[in-house]
N, C-alpha and C. Protein backbone atom coordinates (compact mmCIF):
# COMPACT_ATOMS: atom_id res chain seq x y z
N UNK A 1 -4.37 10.68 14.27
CA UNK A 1 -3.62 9.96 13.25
C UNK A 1 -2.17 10.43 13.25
N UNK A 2 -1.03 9.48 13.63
CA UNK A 2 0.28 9.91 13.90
C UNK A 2 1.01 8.79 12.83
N UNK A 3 1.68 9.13 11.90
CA UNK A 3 2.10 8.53 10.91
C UNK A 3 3.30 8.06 11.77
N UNK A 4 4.06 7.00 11.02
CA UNK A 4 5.74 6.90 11.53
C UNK A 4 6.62 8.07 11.00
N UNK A 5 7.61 7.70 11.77
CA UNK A 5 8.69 9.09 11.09
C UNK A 5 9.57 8.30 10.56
N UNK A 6 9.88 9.41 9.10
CA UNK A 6 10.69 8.69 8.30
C UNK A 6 12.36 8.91 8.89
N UNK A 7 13.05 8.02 8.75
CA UNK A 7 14.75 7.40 9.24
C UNK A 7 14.53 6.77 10.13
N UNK A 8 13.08 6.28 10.85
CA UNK A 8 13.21 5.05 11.64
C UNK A 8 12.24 3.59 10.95
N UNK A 9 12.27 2.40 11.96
CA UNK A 9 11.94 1.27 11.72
C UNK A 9 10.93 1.41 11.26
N UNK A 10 9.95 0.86 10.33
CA UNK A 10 8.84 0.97 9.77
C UNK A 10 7.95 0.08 10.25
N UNK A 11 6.87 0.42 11.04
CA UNK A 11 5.91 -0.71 12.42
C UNK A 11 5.99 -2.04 11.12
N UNK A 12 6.37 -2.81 12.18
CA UNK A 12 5.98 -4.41 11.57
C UNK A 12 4.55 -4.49 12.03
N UNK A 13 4.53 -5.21 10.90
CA UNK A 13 3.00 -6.13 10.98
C UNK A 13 2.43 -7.26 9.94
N UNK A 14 1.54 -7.94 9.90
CA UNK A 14 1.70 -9.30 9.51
C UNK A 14 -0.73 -9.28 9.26
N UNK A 15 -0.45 -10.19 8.23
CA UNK A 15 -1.88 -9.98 7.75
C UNK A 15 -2.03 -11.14 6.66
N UNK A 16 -3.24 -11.19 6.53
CA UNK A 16 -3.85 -11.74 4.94
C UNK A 16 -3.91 -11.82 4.48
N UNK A 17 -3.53 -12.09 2.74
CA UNK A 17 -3.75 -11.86 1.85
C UNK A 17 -4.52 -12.32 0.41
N UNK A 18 -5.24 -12.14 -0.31
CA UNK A 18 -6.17 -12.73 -1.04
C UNK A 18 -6.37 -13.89 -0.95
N UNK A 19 -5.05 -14.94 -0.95
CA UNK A 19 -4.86 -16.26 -1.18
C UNK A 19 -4.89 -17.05 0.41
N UNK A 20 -5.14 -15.92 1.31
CA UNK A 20 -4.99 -16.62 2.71
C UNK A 20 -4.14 -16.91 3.03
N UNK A 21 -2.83 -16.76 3.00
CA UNK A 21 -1.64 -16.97 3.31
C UNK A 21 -0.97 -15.42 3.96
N UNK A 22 -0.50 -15.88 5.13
CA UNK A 22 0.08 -14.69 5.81
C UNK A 22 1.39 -13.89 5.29
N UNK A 23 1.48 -12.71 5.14
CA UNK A 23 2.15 -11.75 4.50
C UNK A 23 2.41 -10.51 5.92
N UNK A 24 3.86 -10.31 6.13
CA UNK A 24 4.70 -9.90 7.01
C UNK A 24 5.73 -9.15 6.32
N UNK A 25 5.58 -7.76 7.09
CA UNK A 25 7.08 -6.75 6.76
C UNK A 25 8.40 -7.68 6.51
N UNK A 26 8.14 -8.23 7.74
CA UNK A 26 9.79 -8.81 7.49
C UNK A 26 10.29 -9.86 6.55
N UNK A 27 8.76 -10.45 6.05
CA UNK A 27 9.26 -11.14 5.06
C UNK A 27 10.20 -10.79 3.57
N UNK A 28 10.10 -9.28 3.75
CA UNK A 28 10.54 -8.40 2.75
C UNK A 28 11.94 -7.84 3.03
N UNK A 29 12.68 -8.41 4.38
CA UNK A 29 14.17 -7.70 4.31
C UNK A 29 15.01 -7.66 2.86
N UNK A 30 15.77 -6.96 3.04
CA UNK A 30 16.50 -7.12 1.81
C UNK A 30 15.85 -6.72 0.45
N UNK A 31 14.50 -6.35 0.53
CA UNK A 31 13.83 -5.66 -0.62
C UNK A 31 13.28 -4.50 -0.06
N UNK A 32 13.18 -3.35 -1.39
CA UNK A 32 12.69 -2.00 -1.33
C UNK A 32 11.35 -2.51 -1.13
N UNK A 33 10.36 -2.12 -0.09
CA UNK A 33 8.74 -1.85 -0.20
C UNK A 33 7.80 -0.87 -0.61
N UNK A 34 7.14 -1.18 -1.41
CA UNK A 34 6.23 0.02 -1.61
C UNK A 34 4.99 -0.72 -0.81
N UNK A 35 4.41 0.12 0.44
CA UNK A 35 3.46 -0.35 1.07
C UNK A 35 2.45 0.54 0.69
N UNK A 36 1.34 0.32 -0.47
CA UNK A 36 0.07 1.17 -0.41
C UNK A 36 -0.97 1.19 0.52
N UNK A 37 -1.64 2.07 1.42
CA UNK A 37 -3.16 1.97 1.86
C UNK A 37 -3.85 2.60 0.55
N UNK A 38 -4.77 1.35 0.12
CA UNK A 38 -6.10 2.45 -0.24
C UNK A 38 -7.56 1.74 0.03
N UNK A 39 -8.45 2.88 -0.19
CA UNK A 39 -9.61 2.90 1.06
C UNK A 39 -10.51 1.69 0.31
N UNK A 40 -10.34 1.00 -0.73
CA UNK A 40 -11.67 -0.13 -0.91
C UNK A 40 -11.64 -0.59 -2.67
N UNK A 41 -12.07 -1.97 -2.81
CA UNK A 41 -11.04 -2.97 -3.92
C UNK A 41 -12.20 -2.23 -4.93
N UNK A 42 -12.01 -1.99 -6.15
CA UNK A 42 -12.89 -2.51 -7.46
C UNK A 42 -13.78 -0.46 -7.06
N UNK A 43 -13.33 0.40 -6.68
CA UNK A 43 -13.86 1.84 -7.27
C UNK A 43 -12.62 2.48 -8.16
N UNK A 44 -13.24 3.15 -8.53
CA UNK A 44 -12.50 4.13 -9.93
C UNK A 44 -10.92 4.12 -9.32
N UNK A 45 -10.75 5.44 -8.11
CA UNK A 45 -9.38 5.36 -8.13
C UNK A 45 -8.23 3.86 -7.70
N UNK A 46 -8.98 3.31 -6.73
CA UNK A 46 -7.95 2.05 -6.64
C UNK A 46 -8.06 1.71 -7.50
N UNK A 47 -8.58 0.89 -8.26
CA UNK A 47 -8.73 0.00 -9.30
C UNK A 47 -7.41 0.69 -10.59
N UNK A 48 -7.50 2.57 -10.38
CA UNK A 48 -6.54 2.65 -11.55
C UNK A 48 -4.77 2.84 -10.88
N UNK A 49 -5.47 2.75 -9.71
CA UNK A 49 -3.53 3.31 -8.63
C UNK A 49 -3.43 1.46 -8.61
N UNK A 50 -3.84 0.38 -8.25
CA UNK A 50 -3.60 -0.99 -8.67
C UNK A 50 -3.04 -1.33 -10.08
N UNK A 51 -3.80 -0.82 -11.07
CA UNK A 51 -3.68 -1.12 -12.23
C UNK A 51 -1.92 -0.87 -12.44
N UNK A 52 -2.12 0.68 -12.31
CA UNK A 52 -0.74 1.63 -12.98
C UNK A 52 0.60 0.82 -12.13
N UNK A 53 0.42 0.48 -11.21
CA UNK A 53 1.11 -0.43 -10.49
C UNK A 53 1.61 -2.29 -10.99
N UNK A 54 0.46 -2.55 -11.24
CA UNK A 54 0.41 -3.76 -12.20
C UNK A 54 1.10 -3.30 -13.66
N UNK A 55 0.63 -2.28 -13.91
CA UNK A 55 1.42 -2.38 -15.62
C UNK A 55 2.68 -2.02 -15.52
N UNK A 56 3.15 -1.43 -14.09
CA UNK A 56 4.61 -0.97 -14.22
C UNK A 56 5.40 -1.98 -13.14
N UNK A 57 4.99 -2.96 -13.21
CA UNK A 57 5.57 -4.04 -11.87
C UNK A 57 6.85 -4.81 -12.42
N UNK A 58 6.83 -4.59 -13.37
CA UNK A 58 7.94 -5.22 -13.81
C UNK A 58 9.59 -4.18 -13.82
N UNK A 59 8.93 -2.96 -14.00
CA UNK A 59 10.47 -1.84 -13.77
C UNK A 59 10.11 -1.81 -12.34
N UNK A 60 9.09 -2.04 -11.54
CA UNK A 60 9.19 -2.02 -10.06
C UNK A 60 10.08 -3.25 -9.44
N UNK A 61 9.74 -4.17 -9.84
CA UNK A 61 11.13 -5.48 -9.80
C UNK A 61 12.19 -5.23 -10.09
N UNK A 62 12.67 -4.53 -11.26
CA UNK A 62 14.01 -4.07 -11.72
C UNK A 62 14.54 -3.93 -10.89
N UNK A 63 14.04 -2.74 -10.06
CA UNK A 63 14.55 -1.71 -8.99
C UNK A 63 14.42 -2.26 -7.47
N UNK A 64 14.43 -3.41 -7.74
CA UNK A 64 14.37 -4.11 -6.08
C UNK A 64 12.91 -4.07 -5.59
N UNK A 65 11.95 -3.70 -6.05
CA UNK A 65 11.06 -3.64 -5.20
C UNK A 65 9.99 -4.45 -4.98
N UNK A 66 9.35 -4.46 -4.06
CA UNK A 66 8.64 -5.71 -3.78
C UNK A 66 6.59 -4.57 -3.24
N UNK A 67 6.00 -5.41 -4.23
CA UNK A 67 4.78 -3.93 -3.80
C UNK A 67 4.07 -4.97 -2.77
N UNK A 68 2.91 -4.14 -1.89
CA UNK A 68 2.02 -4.83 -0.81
C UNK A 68 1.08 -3.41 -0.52
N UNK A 69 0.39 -4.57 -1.38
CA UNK A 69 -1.43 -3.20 -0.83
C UNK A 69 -2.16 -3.43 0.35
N UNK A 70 -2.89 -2.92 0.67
CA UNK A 70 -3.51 -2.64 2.58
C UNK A 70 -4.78 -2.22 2.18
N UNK A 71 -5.91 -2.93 2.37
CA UNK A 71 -6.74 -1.76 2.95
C UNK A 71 -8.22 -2.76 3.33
N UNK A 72 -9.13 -2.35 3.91
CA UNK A 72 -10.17 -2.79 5.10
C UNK A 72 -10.74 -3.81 4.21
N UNK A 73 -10.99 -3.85 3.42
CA UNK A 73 -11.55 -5.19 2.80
C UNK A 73 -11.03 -6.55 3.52
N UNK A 74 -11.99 -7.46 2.73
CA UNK A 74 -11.60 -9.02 3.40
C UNK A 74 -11.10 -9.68 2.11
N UNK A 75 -10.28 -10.71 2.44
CA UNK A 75 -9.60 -11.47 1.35
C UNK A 75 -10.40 -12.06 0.46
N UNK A 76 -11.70 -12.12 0.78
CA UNK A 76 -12.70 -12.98 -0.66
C UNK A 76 -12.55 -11.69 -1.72
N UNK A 77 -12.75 -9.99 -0.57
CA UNK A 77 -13.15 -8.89 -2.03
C UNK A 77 -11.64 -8.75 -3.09
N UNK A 78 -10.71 -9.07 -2.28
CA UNK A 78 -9.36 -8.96 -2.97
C UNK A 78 -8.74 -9.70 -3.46
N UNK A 79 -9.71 -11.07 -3.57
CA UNK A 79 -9.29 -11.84 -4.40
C UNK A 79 -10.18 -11.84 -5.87
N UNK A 80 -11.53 -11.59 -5.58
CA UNK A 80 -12.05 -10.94 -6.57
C UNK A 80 -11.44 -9.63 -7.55
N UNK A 81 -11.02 -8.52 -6.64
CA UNK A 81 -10.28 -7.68 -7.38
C UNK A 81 -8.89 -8.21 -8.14
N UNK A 82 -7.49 -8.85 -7.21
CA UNK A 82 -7.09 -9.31 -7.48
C UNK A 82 -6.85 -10.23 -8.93
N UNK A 83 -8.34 -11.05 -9.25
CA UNK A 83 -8.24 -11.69 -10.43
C UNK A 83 -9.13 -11.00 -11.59
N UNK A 84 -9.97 -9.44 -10.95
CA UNK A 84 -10.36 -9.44 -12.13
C UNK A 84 -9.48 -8.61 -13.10
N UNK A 85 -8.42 -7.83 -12.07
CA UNK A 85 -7.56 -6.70 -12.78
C UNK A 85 -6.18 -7.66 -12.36
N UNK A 86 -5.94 -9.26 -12.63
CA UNK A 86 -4.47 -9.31 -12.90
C UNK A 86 -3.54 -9.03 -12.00
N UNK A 87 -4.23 -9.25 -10.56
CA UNK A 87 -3.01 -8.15 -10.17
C UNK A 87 -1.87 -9.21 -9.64
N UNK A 88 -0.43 -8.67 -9.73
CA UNK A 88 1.11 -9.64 -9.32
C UNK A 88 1.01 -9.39 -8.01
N UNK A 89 0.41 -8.88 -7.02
CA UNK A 89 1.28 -8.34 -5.87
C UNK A 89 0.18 -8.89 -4.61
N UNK A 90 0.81 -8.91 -3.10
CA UNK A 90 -0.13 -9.44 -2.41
C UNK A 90 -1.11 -8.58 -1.71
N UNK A 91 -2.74 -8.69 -1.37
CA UNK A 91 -3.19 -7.43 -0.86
C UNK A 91 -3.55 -8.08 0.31
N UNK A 92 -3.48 -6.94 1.50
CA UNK A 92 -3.31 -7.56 2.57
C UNK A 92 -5.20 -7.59 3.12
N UNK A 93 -5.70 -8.01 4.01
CA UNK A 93 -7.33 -7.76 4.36
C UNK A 93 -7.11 -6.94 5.71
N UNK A 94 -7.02 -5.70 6.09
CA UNK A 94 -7.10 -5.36 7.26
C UNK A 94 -8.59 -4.63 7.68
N UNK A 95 -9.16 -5.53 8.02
CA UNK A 95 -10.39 -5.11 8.14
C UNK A 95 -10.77 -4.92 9.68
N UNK A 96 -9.57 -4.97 10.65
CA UNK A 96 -9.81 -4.21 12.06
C UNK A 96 -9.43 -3.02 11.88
N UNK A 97 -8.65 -2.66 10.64
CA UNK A 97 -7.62 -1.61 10.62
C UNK A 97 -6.03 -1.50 11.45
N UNK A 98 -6.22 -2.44 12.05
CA UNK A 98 -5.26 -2.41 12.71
C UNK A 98 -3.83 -2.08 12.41
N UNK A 99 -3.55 -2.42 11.17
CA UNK A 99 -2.31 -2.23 10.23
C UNK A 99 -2.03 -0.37 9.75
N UNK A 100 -3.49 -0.15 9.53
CA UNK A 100 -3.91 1.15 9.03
C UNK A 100 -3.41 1.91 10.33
N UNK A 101 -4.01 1.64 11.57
CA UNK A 101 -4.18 2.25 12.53
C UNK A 101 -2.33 2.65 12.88
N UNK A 102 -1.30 1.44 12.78
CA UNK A 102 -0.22 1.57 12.94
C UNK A 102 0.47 3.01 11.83
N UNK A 103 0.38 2.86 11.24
CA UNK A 103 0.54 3.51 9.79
C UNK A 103 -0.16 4.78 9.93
N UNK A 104 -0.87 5.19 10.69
CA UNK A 104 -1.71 6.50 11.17
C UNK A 104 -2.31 6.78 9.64
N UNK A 105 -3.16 6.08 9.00
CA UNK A 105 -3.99 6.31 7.75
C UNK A 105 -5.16 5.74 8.07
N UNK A 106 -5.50 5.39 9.26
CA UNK A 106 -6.97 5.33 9.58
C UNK A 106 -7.47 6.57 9.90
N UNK A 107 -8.79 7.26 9.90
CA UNK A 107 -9.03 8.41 10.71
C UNK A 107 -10.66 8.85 10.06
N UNK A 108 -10.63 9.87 10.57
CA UNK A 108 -11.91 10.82 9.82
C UNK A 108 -11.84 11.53 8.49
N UNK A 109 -12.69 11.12 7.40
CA UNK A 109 -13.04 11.40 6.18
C UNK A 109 -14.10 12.14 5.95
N UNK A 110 -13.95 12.90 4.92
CA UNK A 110 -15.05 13.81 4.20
C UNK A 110 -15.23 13.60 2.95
N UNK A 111 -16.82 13.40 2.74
CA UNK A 111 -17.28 13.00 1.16
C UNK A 111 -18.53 13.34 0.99
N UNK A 112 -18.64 14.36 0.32
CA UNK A 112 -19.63 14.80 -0.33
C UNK A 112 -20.74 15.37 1.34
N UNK A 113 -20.05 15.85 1.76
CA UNK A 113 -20.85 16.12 3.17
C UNK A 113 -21.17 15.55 4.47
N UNK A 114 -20.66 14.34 4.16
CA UNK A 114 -21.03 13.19 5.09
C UNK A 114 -19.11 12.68 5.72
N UNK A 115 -19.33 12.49 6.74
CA UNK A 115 -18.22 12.62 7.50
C UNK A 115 -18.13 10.86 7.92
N UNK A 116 -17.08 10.34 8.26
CA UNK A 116 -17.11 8.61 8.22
C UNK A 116 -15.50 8.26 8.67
N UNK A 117 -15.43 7.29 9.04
CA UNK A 117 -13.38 7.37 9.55
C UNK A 117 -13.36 6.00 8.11
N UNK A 118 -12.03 5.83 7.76
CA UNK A 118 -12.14 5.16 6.39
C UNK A 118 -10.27 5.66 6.60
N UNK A 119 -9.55 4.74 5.16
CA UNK A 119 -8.32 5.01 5.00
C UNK A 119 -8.10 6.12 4.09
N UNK A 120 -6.98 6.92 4.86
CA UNK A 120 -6.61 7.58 4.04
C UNK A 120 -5.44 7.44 2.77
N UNK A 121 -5.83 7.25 1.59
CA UNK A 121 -4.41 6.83 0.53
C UNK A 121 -3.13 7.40 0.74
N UNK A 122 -2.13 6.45 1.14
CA UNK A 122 -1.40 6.68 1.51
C UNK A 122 0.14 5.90 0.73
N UNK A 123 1.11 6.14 0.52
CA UNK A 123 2.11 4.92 -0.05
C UNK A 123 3.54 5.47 1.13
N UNK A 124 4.23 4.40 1.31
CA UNK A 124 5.24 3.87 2.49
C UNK A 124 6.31 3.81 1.75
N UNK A 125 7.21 3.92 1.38
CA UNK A 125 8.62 3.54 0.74
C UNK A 125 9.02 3.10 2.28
N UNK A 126 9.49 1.97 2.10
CA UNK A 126 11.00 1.10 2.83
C UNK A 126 11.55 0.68 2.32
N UNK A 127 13.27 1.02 2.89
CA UNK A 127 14.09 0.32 2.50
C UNK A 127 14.43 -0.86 2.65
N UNK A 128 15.54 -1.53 2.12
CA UNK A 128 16.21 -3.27 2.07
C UNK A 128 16.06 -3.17 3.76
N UNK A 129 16.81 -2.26 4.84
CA UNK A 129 17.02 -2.67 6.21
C UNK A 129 15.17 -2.49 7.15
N UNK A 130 14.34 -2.11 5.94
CA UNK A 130 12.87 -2.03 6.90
C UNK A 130 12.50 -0.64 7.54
N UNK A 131 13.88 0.45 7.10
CA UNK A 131 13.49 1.36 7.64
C UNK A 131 12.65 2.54 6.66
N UNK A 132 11.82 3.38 6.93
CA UNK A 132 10.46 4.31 6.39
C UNK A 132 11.66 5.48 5.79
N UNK A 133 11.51 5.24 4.71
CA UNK A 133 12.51 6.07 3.87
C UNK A 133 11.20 7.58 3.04
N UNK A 134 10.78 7.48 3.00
CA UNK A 134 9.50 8.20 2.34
C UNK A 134 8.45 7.50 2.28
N UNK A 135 7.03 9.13 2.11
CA UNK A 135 5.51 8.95 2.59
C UNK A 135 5.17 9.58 1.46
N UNK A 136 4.09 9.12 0.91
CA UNK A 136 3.74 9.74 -0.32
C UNK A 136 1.90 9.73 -0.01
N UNK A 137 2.17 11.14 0.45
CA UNK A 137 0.60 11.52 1.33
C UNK A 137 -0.38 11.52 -0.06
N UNK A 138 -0.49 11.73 -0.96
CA UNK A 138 -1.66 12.39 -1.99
C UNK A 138 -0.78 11.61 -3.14
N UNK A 139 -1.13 10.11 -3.25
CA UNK A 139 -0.57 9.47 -4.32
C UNK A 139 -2.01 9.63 -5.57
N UNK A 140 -0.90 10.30 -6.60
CA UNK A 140 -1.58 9.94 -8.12
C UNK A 140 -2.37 8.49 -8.88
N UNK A 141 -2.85 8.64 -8.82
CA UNK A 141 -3.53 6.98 -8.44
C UNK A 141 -3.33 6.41 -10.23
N UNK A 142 -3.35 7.54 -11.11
CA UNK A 142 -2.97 6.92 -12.61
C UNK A 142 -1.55 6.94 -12.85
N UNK A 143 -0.84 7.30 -11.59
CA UNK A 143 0.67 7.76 -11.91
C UNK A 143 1.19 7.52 -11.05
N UNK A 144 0.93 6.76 -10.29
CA UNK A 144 1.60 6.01 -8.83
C UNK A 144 3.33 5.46 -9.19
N UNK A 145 3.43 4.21 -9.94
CA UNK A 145 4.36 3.99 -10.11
C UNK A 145 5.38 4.84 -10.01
N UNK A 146 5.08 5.47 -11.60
CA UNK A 146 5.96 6.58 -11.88
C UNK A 146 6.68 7.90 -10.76
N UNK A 147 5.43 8.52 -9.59
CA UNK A 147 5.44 8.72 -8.55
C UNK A 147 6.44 8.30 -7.40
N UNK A 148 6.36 6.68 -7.32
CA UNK A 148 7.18 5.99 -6.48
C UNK A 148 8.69 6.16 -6.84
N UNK A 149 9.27 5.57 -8.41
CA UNK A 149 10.33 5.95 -8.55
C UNK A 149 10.93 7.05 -8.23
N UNK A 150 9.70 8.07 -9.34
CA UNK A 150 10.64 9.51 -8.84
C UNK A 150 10.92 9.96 -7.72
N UNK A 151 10.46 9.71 -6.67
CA UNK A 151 10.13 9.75 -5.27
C UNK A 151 11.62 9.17 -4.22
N UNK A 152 11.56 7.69 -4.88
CA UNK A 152 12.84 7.16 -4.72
C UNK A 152 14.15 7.56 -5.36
N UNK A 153 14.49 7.68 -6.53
CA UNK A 153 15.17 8.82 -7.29
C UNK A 153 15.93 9.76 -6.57
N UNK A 154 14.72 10.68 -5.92
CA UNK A 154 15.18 11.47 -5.09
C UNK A 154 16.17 11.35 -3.93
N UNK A 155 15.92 10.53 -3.16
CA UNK A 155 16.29 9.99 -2.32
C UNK A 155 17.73 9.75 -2.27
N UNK A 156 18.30 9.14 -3.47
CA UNK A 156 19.90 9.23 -4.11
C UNK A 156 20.95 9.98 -4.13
């Protein structure tokens, strides 16, 4: 698992999203990205790193930003999630991983003893030009937002 390095281009890539309509990096020039992986729609922590994201999407707009979630599901489960928690933002279905795989957050997992390859949670800051400005390896999943800003903040 080889992540990108941050001050360069951030891998393009192009995917699914709940509504079936294709969703692309580049459709986002000119906006800040917050690109989340997380590992599967409707368990405890996504459902509350989605949420905290949804309730703070509106100071995430403020600030230029444009959010896009990732992770192995298929667009029927994320459209289910999608409408049962409200959510504004598009989630992508990468269910070859392939997107993951770019992003080096595919790999080998440990849970409860049992070993399995699965995504690792991960969040992407890009900037307006597309390039990987910050990685936010061990995102707070009730405090994500807040996370992202300060994160970006920094950056200033």
């Amino acid at each position: 698992m080889t992540k990108p390095t941050i001050g360069k281009k951030a891998p393009t890539f192009s995917g699914t999203d709940q509504n079936n309509e294709t969703v692309a990096l580049s459709d986002f020039k000119g906006k800040k990205v917050v690109l989340y992986f997380y590992p599967k729609d409707n368990t405890p922590g996504c459902t509350a790193q989605a949420c905290n994201l949804r309730d703070n999407y509106t100071a995430l707009l403020k600030k230029g930003f444009a959010v896009i979630g990732i992770s192995p599901d298929d667009s029927k489960s994320h459209k289910k999630f999608e409408t049962k928690f409200n959510l504004p933002f598009p989630l992508i279905a990468d269910t070859d991983h392939s997107i993951a795989e770019k992003y080096g957050v595919w790999g080998l997992k440990k849970f409860m003893g049992r070993e399995f390859l699965g995504i690792h949670r991960t969040t992407f800051l890009i900037d307006e030009e597309g390039v990987l400005v910050q990685i936010i390896d061990k995102p707070d999943t009730k405090n994500h937002a807040e996370q992202v800003l300060a994160a970006w903040n920094a950056l200033q």
